[in-house]
N, C-alpha and C. Protein backbone atom coordinates (compact mmCIF):
# COMPACT_ATOMS: atom_id res chain seq x y z
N UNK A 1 5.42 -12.77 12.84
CA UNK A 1 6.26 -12.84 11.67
C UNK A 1 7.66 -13.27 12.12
N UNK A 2 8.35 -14.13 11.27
CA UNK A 2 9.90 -14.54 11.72
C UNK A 2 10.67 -13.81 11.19
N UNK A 3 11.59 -13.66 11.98
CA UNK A 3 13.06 -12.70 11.39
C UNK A 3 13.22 -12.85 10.22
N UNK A 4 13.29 -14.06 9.30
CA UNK A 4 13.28 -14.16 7.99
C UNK A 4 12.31 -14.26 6.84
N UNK A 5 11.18 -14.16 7.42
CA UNK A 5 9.88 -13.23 6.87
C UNK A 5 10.17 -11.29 7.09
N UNK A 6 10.32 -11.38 8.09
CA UNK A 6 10.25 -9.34 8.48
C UNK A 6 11.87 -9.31 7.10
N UNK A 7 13.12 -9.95 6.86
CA UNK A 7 13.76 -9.66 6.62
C UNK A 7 13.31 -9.42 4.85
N UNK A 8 12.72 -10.65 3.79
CA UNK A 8 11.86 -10.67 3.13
C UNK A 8 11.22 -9.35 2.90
N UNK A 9 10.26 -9.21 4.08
CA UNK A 9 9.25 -7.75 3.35
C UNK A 9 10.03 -6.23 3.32
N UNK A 10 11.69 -6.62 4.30
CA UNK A 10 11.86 -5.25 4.32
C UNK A 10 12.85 -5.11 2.96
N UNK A 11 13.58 -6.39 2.21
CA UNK A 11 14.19 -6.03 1.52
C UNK A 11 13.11 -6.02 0.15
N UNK A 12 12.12 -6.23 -0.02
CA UNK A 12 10.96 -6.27 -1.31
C UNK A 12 10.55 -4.58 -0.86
N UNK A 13 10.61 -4.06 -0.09
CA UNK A 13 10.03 -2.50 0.09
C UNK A 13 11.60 -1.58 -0.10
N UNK A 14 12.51 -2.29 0.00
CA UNK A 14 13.65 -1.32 -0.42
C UNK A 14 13.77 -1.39 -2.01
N UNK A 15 13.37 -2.77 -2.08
CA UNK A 15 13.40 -3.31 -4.11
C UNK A 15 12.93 -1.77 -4.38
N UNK A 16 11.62 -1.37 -3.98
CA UNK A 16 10.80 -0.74 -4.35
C UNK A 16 11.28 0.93 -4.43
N UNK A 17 12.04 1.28 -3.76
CA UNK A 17 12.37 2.49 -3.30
C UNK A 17 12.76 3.29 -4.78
N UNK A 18 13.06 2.52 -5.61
CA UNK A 18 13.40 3.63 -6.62
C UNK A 18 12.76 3.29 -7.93
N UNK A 19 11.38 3.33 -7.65
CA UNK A 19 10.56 2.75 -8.71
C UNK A 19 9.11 3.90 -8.15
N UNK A 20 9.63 4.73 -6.95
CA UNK A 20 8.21 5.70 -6.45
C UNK A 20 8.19 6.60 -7.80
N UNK A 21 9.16 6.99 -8.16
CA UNK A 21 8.88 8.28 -8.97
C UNK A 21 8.72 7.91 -10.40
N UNK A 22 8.33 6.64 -10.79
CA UNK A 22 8.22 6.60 -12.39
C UNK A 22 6.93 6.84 -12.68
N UNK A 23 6.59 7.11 -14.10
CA UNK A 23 5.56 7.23 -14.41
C UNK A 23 4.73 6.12 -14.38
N UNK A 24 3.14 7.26 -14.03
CA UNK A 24 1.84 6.19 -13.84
C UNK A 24 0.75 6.13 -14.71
N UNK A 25 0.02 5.11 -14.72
CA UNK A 25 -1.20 5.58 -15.18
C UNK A 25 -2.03 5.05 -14.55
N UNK A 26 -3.80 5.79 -14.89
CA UNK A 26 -4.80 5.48 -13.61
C UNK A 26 -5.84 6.09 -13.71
N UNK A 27 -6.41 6.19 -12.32
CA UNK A 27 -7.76 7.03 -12.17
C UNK A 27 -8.15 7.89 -11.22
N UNK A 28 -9.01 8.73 -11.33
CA UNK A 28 -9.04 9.95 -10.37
C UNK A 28 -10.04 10.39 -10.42
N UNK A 29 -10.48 10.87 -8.71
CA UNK A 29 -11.52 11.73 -8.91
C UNK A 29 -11.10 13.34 -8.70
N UNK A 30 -11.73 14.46 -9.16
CA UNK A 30 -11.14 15.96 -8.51
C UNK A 30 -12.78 16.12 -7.10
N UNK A 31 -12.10 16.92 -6.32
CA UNK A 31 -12.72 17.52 -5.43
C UNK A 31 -13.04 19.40 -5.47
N UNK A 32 -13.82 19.73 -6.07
CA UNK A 32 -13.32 21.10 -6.38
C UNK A 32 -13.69 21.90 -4.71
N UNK A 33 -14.05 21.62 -3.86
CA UNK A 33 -14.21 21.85 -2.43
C UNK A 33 -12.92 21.86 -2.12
N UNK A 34 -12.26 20.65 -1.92
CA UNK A 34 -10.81 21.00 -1.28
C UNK A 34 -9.76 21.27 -2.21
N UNK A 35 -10.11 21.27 -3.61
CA UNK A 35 -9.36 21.11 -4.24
C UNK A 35 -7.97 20.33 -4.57
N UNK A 36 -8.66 18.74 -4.51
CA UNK A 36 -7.40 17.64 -4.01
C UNK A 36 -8.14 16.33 -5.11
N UNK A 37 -7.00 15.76 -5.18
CA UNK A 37 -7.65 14.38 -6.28
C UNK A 37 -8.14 13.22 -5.04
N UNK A 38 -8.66 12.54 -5.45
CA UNK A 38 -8.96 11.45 -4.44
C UNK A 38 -9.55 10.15 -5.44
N UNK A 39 -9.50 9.03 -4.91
CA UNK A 39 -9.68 8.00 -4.92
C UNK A 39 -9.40 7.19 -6.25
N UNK A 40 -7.92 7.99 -5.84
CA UNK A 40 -6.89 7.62 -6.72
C UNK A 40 -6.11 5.99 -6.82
N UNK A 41 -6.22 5.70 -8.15
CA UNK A 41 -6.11 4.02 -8.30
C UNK A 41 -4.97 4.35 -9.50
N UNK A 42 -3.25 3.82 -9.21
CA UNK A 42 -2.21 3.91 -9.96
C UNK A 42 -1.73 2.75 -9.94
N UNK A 43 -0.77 2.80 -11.23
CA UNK A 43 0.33 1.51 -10.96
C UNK A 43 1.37 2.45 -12.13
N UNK A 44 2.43 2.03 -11.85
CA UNK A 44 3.74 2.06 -12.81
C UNK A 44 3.55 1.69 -13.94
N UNK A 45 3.20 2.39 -15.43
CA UNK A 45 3.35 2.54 -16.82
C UNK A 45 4.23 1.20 -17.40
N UNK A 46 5.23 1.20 -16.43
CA UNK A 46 6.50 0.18 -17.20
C UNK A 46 5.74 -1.10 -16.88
N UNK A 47 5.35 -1.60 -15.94
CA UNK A 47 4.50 -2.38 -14.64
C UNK A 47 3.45 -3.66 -16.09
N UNK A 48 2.85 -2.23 -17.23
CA UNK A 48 1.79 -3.01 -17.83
C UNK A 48 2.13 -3.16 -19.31
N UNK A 49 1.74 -3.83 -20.05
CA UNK A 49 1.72 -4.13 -21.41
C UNK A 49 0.97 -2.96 -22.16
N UNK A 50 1.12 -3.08 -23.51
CA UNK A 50 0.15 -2.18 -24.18
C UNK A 50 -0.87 -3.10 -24.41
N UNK A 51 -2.16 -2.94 -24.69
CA UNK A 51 -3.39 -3.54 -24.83
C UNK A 51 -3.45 -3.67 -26.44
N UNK A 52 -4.46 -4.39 -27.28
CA UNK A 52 -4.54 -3.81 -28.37
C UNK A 52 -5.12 -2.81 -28.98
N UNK A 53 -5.26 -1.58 -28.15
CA UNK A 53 -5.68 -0.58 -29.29
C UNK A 53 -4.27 0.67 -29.11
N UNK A 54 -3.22 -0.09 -28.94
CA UNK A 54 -1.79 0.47 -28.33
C UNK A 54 -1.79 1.54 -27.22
N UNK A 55 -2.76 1.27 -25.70
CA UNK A 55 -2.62 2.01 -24.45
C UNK A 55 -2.46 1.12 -23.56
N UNK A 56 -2.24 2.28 -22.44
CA UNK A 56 -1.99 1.24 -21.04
C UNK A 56 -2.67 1.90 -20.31
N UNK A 57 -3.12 1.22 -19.08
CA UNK A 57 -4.27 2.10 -18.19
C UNK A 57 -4.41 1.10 -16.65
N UNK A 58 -4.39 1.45 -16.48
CA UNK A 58 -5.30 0.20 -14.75
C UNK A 58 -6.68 0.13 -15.47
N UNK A 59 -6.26 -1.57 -15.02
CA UNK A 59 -7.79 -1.82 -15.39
C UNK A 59 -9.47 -1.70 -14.56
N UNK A 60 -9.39 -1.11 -13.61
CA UNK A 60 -10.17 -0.50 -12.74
C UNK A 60 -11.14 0.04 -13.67
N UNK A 61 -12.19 0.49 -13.07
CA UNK A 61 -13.25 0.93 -13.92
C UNK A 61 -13.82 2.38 -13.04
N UNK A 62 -13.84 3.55 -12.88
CA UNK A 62 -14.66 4.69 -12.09
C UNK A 62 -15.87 3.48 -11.14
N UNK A 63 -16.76 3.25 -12.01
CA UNK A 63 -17.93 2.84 -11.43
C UNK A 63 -17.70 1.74 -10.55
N UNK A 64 -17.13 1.15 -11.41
CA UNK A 64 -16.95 -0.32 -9.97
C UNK A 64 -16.14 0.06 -8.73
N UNK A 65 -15.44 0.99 -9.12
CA UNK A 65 -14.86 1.46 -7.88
C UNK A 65 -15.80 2.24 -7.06
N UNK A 66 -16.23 3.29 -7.52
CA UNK A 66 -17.13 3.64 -7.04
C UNK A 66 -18.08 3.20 -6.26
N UNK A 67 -18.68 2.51 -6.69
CA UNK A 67 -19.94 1.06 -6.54
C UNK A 67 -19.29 0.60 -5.46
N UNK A 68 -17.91 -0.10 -4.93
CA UNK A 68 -18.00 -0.50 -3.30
C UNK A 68 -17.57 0.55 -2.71
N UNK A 69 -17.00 1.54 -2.82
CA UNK A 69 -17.20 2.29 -1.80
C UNK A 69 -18.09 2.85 -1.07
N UNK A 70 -19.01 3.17 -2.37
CA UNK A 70 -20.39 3.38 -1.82
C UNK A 70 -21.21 2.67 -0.90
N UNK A 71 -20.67 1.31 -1.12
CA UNK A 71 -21.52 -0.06 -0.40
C UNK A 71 -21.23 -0.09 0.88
N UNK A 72 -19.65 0.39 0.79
CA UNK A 72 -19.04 0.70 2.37
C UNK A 72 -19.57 1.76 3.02
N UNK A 73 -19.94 2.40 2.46
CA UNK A 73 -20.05 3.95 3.03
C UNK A 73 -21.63 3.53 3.71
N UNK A 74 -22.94 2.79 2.91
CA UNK A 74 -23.85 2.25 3.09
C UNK A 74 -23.97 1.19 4.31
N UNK A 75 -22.80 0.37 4.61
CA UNK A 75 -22.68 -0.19 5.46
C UNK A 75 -22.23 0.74 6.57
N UNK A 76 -21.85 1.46 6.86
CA UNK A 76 -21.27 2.32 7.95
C UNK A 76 -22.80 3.53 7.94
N UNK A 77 -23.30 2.65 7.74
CA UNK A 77 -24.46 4.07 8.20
C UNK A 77 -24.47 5.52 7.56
N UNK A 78 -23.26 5.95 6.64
CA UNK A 78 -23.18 7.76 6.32
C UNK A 78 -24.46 7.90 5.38
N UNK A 79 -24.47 8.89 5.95
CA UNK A 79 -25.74 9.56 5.47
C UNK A 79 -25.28 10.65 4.68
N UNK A 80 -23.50 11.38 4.13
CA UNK A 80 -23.04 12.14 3.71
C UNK A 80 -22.17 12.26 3.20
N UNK A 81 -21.75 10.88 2.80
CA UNK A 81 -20.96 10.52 2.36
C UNK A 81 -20.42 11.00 0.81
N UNK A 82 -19.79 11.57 -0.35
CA UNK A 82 -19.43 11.64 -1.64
C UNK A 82 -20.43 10.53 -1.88
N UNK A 83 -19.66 9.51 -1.44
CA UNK A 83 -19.98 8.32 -2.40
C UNK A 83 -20.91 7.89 -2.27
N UNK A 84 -22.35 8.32 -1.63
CA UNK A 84 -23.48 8.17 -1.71
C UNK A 84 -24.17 8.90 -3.34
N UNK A 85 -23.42 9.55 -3.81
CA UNK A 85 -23.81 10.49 -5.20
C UNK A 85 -23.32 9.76 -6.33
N UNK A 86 -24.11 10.06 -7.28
CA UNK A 86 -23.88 9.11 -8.36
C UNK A 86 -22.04 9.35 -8.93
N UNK A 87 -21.27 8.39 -9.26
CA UNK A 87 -19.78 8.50 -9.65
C UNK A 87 -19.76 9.58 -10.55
N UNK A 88 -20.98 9.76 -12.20
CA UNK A 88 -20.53 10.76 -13.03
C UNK A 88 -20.74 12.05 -12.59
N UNK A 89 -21.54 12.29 -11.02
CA UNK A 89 -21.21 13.78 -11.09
C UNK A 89 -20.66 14.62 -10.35
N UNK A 90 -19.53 13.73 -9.62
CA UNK A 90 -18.12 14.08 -9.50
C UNK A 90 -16.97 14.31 -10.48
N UNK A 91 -16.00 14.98 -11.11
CA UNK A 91 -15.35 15.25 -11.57
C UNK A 91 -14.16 14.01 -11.78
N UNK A 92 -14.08 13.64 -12.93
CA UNK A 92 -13.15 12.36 -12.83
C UNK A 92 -12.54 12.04 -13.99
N UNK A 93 -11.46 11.31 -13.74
CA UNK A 93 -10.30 11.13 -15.65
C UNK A 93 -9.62 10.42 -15.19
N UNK A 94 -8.87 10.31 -16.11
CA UNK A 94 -7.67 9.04 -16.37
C UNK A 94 -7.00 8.99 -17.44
N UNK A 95 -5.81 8.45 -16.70
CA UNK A 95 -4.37 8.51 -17.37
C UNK A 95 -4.24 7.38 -18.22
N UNK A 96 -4.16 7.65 -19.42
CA UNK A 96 -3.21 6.82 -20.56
C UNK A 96 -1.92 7.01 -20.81
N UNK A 97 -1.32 5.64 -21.16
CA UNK A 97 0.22 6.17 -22.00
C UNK A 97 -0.17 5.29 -23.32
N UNK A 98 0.21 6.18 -24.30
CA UNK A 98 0.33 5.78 -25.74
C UNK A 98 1.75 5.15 -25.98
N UNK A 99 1.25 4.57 -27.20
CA UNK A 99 2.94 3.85 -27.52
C UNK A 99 3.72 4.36 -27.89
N UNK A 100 3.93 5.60 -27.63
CA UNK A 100 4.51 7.00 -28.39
C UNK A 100 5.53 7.04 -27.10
N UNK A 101 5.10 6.30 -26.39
CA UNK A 101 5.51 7.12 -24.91
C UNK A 101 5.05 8.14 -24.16
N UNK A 102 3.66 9.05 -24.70
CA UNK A 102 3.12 10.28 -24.55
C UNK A 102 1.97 9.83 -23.55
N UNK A 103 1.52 10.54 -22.23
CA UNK A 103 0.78 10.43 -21.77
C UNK A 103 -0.31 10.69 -21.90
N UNK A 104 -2.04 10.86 -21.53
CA UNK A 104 -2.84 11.59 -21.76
C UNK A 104 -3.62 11.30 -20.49
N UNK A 105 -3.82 12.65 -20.33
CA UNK A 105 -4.69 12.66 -19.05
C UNK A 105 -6.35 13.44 -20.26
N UNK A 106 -7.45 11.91 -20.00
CA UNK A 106 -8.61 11.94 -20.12
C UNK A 106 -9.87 12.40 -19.06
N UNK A 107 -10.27 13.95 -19.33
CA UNK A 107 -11.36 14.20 -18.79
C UNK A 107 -12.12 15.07 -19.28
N UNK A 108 -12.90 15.99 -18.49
CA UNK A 108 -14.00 16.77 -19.53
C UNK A 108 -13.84 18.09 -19.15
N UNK A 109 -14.41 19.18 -20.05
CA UNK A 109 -14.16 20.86 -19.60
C UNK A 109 -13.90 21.30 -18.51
N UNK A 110 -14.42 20.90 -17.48
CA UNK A 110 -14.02 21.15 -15.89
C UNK A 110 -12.48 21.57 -15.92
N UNK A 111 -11.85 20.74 -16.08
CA UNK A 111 -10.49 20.78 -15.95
C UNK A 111 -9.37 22.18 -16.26
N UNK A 112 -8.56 22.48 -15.64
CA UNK A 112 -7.92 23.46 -15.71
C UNK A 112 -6.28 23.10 -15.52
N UNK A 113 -5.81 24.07 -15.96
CA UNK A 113 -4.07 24.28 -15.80
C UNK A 113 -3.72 23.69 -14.27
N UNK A 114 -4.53 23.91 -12.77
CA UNK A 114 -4.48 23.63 -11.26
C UNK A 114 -4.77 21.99 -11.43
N UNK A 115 -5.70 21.87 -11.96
CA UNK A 115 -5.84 20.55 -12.15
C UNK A 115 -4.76 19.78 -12.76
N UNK A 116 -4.89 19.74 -13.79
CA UNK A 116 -3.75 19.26 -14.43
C UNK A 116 -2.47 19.05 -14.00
N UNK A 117 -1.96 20.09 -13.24
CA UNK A 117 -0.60 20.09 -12.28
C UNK A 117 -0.98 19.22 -11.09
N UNK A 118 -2.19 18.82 -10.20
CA UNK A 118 -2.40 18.32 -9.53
C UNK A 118 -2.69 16.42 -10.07
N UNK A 119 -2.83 16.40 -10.90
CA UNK A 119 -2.86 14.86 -11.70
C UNK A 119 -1.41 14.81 -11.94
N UNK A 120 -0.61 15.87 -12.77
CA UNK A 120 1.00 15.51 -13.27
C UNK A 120 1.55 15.39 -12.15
N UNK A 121 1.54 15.93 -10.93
CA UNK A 121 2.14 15.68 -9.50
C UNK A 121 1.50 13.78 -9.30
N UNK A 122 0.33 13.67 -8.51
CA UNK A 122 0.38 12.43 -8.36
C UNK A 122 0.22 11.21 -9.29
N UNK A 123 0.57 11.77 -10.62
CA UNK A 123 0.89 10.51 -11.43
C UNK A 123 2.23 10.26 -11.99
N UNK A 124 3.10 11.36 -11.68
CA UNK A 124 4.74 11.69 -11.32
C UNK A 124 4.83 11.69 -12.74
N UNK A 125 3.94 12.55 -13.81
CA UNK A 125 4.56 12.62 -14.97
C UNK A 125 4.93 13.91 -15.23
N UNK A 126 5.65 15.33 -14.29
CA UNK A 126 6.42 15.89 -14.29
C UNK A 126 7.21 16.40 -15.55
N UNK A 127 7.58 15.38 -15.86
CA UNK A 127 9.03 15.21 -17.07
C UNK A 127 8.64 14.30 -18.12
N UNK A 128 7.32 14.01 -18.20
CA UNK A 128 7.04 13.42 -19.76
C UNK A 128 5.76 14.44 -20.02
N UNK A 129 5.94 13.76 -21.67
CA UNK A 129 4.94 14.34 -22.57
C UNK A 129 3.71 14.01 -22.18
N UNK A 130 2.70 14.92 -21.36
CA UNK A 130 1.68 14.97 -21.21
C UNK A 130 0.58 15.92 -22.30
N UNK A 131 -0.54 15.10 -22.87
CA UNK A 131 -1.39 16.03 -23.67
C UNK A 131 -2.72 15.66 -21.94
N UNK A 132 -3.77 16.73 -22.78
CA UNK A 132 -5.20 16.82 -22.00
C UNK A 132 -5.96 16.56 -23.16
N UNK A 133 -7.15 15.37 -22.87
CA UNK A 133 -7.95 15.28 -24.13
C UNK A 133 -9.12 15.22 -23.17
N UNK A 134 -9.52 15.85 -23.81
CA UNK A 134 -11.39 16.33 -23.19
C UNK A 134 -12.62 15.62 -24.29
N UNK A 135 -13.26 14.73 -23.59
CA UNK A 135 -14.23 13.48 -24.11
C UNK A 135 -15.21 13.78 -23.28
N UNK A 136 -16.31 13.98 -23.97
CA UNK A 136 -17.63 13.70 -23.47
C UNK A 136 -17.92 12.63 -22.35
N UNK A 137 -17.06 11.51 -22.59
CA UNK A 137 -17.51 10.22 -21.52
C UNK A 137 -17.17 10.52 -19.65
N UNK A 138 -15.81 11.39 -20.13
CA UNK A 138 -15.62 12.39 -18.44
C UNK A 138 -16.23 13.61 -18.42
N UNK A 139 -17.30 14.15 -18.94
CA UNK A 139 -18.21 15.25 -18.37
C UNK A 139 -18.74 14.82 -17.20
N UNK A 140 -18.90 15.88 -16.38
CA UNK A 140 -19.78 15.56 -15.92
C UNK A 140 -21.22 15.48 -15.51
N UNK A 141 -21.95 14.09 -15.39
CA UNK A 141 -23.13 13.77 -15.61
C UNK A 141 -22.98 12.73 -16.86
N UNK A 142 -21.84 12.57 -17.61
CA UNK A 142 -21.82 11.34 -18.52
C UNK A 142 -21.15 10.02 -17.82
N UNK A 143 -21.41 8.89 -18.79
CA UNK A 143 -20.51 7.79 -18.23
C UNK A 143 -20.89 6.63 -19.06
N UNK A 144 -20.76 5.75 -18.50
CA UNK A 144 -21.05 4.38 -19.39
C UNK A 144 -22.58 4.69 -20.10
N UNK A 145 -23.43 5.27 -19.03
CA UNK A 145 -25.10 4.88 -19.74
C UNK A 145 -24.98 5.84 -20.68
N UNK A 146 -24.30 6.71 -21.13
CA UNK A 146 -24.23 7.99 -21.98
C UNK A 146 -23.90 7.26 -23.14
């Protein structure tokens, strides 16, 4: 890399420095073993447009994500892997923002007050209006074929 390439990436990562803590939206899985989110897919709220049914979201999908990791995990030989198990029956949701400005973290009964603080932590919505809406499509054991 040339001095004025390295100079480039270091001032685009300082751009960045005060844009860590805004609000996100995204996707998640819970781990109730370690009790930790994982394979977590965010971007910055401000970052996207509203769609037309007035939300914003990463457009990622659980399954497709799912689906190569698994492929990876398949290629590396694990035999024990999570992601050898089907995506719906892991614990999993996702973050909307409405045009309200109001967030919603989408998942199913599983979910608790620990949880919830553990999604408002890594989706840094802290200090906005967060609701919990509980949908059949994040139970788990549901999903698209449901």
């Amino acid at each position: 890399m040339t001095q004025k390439q390295k100079t480039a990436v270091m001032q685009t990562m300082r751009d960045s420095m005060d844009e860590q803590d805004k609000p996100k939206v995204g996707i998640f899985w819970y781990d109730p073993q370690t009790d930790e989110l994982f394979g977590v897919t965010k971007i910055n709220a401000q970052d996207l447009q509203f769609d037309h049914n007035g939300l914003k979201t990463v457009s990622s999908l659980h399954r497709d994500w799912w689906k190569k990791q698994q492929m990876r995990a398949k290629a590396k030989g694990q035999t024990s892997s999570i992601y050898l198990a089907d995506y719906t029956k892991v614990p999993r949701g996702r973050i909307f923002q409405t045009k309200d400005e109001a967030f919603q973290i989408m998942c199913g009964l599983w979910v608790n007050d620990q949880i919830v603080e553990l999604v408002k932590d890594e989706f840094d919505l802290q200090e906005q209006s967060v609701s919990v809406v509980i949908d059949e499509h994040w139970e788990i054991g549901h999903g698209w074929s449901e």
